[in-house]
Protein backbone atom coordinates (compact mmCIF):
# COMPACT_ATOMS: atom_id res chain seq x y z
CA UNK A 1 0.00 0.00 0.00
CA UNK A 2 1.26 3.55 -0.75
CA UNK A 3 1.47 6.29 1.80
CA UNK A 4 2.33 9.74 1.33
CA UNK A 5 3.35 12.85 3.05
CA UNK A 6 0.68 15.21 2.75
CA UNK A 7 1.21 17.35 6.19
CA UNK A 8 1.13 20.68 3.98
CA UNK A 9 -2.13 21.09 5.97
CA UNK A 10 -3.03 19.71 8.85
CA UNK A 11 -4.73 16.01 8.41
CA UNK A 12 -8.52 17.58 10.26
CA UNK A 13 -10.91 15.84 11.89
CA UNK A 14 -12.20 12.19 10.82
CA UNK A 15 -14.81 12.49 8.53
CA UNK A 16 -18.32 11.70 9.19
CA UNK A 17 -18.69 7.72 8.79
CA UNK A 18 -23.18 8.66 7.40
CA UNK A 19 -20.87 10.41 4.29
CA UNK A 20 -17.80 8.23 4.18
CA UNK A 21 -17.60 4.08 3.82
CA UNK A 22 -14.40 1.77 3.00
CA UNK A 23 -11.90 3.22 5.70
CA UNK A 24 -11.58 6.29 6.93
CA UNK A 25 -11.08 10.49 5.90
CA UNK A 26 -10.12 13.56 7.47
CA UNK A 27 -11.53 17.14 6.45
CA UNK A 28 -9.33 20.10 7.80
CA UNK A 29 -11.24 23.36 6.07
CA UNK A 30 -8.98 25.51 4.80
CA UNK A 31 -11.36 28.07 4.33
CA UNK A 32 -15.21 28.07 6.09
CA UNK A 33 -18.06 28.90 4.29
CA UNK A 34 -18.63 32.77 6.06
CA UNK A 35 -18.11 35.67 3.58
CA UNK A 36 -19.46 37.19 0.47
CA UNK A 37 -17.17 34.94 -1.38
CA UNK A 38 -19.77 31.97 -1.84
CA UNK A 39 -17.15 29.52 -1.36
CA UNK A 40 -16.11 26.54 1.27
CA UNK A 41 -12.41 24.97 0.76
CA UNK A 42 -11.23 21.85 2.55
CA UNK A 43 -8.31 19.41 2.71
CA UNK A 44 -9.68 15.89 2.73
CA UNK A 45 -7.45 12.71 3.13
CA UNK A 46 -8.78 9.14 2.28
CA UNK A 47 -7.21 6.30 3.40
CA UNK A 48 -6.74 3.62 0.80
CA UNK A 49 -10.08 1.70 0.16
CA UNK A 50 -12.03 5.01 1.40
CA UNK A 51 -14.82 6.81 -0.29
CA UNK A 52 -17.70 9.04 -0.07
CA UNK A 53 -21.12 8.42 -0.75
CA UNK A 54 -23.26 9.42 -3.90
CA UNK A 55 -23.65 13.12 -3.75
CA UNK A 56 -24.16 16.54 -5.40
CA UNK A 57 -22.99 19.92 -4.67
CA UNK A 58 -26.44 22.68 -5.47
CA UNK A 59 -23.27 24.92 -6.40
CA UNK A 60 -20.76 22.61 -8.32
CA UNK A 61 -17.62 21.82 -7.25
CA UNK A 62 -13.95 21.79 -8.09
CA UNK A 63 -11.43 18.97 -7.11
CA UNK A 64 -7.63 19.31 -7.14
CA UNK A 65 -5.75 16.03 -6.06
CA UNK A 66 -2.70 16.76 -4.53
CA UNK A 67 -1.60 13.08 -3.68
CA UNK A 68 -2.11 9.51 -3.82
CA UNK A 69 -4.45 7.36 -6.41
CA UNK A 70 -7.64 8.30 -6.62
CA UNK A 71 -11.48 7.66 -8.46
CA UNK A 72 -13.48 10.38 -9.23
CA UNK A 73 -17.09 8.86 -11.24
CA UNK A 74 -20.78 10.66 -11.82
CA UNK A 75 -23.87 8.64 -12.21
CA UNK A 76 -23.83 6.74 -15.51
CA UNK A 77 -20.54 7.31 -16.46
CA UNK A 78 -17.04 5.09 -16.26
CA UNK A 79 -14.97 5.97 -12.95
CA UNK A 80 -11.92 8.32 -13.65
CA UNK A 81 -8.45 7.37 -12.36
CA UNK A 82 -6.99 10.15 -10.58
CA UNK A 83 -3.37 11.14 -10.13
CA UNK A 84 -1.80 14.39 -8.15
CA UNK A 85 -2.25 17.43 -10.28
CA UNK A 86 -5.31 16.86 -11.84
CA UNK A 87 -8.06 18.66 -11.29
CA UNK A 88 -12.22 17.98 -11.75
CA UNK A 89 -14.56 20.49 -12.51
CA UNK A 90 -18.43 19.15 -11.41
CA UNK A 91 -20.96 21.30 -12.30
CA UNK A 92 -23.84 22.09 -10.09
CA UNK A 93 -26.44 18.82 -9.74
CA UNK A 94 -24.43 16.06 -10.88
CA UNK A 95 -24.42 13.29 -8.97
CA UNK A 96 -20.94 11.89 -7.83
CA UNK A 97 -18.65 10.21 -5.88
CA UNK A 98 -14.83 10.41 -4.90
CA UNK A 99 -11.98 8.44 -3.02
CA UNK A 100 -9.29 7.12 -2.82
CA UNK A 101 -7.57 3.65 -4.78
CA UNK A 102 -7.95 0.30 -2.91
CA UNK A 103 -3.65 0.13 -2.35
CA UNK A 104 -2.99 3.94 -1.95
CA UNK A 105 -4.07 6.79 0.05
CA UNK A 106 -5.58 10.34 -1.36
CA UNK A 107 -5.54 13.47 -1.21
CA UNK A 108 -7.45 16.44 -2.61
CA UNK A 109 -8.54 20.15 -2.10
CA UNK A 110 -12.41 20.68 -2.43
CA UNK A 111 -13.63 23.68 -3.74
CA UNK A 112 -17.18 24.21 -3.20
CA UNK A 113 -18.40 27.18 -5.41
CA UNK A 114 -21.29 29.32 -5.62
CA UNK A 115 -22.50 28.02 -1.89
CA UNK A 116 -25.21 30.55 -1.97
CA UNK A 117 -27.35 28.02 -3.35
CA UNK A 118 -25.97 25.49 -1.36
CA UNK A 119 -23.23 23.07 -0.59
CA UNK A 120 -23.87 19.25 -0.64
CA UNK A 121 -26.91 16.85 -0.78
CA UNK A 122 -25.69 13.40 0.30
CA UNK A 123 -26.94 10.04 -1.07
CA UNK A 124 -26.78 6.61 -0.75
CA UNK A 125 -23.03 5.02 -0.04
CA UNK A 126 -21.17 3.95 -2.89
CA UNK A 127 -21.83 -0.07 -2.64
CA UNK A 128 -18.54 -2.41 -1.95
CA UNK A 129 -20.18 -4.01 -5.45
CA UNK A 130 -19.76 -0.37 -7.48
CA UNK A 131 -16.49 0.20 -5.51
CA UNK A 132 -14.92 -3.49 -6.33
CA UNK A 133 -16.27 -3.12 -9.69
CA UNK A 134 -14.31 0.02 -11.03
């Protein structure tokens, strides 16, 4: 399994285990949700194996993986393999899930835009079956 140092930010608090299924993640905001800016940025770090449930973000989101091995996949669609230095763009509604590779951890910075009108709507967990079956 591959590890990596991601301490550019502090690791956060353990995600909540209704949103998150496999292992486990950490969220450290980097930026709260509390000016005219309409935008929330966080740190999160999956363990290998970890990922979050279906979801959608009212105001779309932007991902930016700064380490590890990563899926990224919307409703319908084939999973993406993710590698540091890419970067997601989600538009507003889609339904979606992210985590991390079954051998290696995973990092990215969330950008939640346009929060006025929102930030997340969580689902149903992605299933060991959809997970195993990437």
């Amino acid at each position: 399994m591959e590890t990596f140092n991601t301490n550019i930010f502090p690791k956060g608090e353990k995600a909540p285990s209704d949103y998150f299924s496999g292992r486990t993640a950490w969220v450290q905001v980097l930026k709260p949700n509390e000016n005219q800016l309409d935008c929330q940025i966080a740190n999160v770090v999956f363990e290998a194996g970890c990922r979050n449930n279906w979801h959608s973000h009212e105001g779309g989101q932007i991902l930016i993986v700064t380490s590890g091995v990563g899926f990224y996949q919307e409703k319908g669609k084939p999973a993406q393999v993710l590698h540091p230095g890419d970067m997601i763009t989600i538009l507003p509604n889609v339904i979606h899930w992210h985590g991390a590779a079954p051998d290696s951890e995973f990092t990215h910075i969330a950008i939640n835009t346009n929060t006025q009108n929102g930030i997340v709507e969580w689902l149903n967990p992605v299933t060991d079956e959809e997970y195993n079956n990437l």
